[in-house]
C-alpha atoms as a PDB file:
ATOM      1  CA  UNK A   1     135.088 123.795  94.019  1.00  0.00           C
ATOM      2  CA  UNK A   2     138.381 126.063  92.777  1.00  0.00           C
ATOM      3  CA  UNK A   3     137.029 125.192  89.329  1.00  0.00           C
ATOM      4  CA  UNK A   4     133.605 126.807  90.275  1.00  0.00           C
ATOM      5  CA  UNK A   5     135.239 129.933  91.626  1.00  0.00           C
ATOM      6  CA  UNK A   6     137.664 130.291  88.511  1.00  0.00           C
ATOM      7  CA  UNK A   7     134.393 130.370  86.277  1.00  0.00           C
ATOM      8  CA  UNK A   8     132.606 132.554  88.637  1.00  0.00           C
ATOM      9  CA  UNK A   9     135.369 135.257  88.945  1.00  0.00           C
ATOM     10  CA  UNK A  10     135.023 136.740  85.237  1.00  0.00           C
ATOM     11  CA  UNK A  11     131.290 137.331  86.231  1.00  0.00           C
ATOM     12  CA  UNK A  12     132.383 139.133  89.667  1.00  0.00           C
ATOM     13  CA  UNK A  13     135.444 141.034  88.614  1.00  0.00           C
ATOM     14  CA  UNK A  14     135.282 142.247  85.259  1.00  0.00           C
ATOM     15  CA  UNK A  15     137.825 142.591  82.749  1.00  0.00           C
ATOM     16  CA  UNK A  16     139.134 146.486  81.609  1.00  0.00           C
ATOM     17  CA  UNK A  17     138.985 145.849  78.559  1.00  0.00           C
ATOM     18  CA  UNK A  18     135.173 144.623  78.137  1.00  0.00           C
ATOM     19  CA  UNK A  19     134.193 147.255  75.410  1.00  0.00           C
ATOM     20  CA  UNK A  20     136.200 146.170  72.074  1.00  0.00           C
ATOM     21  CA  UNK A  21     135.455 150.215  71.343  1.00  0.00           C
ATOM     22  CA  UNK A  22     134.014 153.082  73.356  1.00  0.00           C
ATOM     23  CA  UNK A  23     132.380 154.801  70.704  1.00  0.00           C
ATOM     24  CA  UNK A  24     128.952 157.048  70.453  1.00  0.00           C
ATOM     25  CA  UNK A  25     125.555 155.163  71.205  1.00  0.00           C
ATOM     26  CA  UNK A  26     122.953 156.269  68.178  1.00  0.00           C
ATOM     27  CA  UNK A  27     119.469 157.536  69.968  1.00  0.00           C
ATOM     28  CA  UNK A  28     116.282 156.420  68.129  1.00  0.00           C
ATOM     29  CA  UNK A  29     113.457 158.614  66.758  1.00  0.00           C
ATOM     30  CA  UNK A  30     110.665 158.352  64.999  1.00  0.00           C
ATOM     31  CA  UNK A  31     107.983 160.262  63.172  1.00  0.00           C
ATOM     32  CA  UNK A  32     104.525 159.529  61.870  1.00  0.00           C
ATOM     33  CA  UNK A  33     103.730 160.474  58.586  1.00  0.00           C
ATOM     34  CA  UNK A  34     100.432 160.442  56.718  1.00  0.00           C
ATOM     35  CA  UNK A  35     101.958 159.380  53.222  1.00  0.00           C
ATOM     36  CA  UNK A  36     105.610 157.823  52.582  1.00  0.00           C
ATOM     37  CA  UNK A  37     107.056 160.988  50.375  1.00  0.00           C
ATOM     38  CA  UNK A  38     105.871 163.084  52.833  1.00  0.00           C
ATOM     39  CA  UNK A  39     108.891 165.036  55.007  1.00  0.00           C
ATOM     40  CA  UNK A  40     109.210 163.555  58.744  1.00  0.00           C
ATOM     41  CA  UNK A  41     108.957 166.847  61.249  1.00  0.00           C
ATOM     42  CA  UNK A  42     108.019 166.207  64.363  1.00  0.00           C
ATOM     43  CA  UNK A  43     110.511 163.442  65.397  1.00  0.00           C
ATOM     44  CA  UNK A  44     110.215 161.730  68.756  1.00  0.00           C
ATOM     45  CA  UNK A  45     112.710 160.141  70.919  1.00  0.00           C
ATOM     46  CA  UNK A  46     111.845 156.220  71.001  1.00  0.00           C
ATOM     47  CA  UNK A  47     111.714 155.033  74.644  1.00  0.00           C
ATOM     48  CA  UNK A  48     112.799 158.315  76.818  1.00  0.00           C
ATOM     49  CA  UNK A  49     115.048 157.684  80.319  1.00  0.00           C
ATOM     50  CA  UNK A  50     112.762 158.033  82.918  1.00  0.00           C
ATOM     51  CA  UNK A  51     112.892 161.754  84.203  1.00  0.00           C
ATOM     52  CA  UNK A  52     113.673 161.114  88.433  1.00  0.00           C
ATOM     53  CA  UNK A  53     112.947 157.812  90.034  1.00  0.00           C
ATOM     54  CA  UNK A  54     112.700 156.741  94.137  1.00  0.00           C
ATOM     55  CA  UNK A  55     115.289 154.435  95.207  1.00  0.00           C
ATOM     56  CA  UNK A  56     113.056 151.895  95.579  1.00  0.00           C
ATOM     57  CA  UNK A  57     112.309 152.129  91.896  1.00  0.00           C
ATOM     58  CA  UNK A  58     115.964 152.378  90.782  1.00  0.00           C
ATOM     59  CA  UNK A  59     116.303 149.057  92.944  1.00  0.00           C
ATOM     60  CA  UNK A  60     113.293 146.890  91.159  1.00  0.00           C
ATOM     61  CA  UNK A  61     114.401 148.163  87.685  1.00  0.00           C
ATOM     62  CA  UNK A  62     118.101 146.550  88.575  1.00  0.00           C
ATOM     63  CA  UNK A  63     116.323 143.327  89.756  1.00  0.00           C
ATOM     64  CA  UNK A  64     113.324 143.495  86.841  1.00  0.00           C
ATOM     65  CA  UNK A  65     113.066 145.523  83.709  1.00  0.00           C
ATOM     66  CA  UNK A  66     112.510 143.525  80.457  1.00  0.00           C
ATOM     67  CA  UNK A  67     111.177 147.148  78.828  1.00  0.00           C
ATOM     68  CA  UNK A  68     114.800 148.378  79.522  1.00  0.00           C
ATOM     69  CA  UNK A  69     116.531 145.031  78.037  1.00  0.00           C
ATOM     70  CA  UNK A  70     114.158 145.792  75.058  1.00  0.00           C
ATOM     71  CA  UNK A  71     115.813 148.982  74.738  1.00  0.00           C
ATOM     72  CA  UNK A  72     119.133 147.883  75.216  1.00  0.00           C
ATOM     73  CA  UNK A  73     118.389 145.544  72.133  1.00  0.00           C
ATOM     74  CA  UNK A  74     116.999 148.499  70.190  1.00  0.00           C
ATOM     75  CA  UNK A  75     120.510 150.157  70.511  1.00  0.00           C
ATOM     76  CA  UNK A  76     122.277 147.377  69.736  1.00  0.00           C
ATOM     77  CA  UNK A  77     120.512 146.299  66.421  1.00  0.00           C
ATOM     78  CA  UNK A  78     120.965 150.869  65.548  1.00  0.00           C
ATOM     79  CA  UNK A  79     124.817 149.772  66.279  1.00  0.00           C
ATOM     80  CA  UNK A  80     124.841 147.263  64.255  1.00  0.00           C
ATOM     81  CA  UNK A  81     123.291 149.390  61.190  1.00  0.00           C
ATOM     82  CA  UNK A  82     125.850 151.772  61.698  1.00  0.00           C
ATOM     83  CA  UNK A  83     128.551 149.047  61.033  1.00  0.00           C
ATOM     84  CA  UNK A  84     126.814 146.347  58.663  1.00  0.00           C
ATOM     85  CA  UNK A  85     123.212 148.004  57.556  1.00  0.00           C
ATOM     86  CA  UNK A  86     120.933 144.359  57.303  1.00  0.00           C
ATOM     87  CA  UNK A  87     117.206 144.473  56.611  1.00  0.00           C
ATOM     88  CA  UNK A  88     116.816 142.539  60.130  1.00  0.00           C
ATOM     89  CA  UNK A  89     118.248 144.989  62.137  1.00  0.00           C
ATOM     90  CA  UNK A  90     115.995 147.575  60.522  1.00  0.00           C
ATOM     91  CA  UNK A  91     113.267 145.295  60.959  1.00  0.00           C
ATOM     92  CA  UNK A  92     113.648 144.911  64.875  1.00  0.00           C
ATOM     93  CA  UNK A  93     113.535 148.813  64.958  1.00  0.00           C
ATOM     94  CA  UNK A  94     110.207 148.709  63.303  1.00  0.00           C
ATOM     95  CA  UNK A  95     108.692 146.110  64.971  1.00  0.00           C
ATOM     96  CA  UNK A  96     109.841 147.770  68.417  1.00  0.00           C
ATOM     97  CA  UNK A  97     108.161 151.206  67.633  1.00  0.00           C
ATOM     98  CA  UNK A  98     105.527 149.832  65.871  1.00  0.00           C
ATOM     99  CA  UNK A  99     104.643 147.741  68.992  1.00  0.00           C
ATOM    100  CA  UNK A 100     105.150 150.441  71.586  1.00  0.00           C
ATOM    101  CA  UNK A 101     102.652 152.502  69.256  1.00  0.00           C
ATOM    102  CA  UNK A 102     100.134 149.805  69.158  1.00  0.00           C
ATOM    103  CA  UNK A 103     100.029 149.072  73.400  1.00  0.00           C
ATOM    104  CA  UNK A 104     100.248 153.273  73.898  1.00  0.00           C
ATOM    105  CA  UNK A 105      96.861 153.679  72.168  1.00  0.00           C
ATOM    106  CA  UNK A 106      98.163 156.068  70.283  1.00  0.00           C
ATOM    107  CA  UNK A 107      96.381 156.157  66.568  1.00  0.00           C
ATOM    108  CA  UNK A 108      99.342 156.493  64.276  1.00  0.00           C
ATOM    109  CA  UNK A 109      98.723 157.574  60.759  1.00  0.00           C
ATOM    110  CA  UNK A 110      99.787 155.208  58.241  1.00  0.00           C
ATOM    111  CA  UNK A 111     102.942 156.015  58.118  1.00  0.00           C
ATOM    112  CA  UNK A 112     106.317 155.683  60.401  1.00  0.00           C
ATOM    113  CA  UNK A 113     109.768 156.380  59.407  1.00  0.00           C
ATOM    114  CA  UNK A 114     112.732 156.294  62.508  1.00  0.00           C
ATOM    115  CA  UNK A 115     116.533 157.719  61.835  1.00  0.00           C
ATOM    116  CA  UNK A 116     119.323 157.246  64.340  1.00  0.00           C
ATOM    117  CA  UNK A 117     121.040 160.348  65.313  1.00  0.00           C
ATOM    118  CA  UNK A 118     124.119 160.688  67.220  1.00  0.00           C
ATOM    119  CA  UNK A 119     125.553 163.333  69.562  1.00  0.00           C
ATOM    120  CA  UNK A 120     128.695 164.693  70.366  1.00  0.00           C
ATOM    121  CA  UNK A 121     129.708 167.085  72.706  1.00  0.00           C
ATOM    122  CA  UNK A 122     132.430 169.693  71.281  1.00  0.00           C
ATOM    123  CA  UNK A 123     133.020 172.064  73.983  1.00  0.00           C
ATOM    124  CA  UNK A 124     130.117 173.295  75.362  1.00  0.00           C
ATOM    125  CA  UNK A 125     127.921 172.793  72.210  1.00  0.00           C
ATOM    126  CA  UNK A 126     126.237 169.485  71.951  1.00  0.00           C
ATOM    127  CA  UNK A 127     126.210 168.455  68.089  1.00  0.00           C
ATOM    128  CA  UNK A 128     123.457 166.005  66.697  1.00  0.00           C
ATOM    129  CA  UNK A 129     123.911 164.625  63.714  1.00  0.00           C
ATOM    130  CA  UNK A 130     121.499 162.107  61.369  1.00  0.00           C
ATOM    131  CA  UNK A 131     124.033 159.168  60.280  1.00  0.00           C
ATOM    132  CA  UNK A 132     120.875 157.192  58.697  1.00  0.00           C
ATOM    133  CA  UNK A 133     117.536 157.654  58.254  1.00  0.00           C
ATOM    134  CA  UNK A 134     114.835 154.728  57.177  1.00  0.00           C
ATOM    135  CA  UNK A 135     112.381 154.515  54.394  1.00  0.00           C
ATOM    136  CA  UNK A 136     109.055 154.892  55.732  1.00  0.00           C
ATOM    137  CA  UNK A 137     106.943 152.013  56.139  1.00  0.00           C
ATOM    138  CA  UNK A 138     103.102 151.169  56.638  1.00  0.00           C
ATOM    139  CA  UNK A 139     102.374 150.409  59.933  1.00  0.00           C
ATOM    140  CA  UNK A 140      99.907 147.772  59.231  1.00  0.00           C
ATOM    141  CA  UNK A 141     102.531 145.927  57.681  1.00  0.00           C
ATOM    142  CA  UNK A 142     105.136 146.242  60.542  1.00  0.00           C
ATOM    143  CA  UNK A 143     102.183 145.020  63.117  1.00  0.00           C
ATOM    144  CA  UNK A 144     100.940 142.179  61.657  1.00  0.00           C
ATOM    145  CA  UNK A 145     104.199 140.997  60.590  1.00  0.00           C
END
């Protein structure tokens, strides 16, 4: 039993220093394009917050959200381009807009290209800045990969 408790206490009282290092979280956007040398303008954010939610809402998304764990996962492969750029991490991106593109119904052109962009706050300015942009790929590729 006190062996049970002593591996369920980590779980139930975390430890301070959890994060190795508190440092910005990149956003993901995206843009369709209708040719890959063509300039991405309208970017869009991939996967918004929700604007307001009920309570009840709030309390099913803590219990069930595999769309938000998706996300999470997003972030965390844009982290890990940020420290050690690998073709897989680039690839989950892809795959993750491409796929949200496919089940919105939304007709993309040929095209997508995303670019993770990070923002500050410095004063009461908020600064965004592009730390990486992707090549463009075909979408068709990216889906039936």
């Amino acid at each position: 039993m006190l062996q049970a408790i002593r591996l369920l206490m980590p779980a139930l009282i975390p430890a301070w220093n959890f994060f190795d290092v508190i440092a910005d979280s990149p956003r993901v956007e995206f843009a369709l394009l209708a040719d890959p040398d063509e300039t991405p303008q309208a970017w869009q954010v991939f996967r918004p917050p929700p604007p307001g939610q009920s309570l009840g809402a709030m309390a099913r998304r803590l219990v069930w959200n595999p769309v938000w764990n998706e996300t999470l996962f997003v972030v965390s492969c844009a982290e890990r381009l940020m420290r050690q750029p690998t073709a897989h991490s680039e690839d989950e991106i892809y795959a993750r807009i491409a796929a949200d593109l496919v089940r919105s119904g939304t007709n993309p052109k040929d095209w997508i290209c995303f670019r993770l962009v990070f923002v500050a706050r410095q004063g009461e300015d908020l600064i965004r800045e592009t730390r990486f942009q992707a090549v463009p790929r075909r979408v068709a590729e990216i889906v039936t990969r």
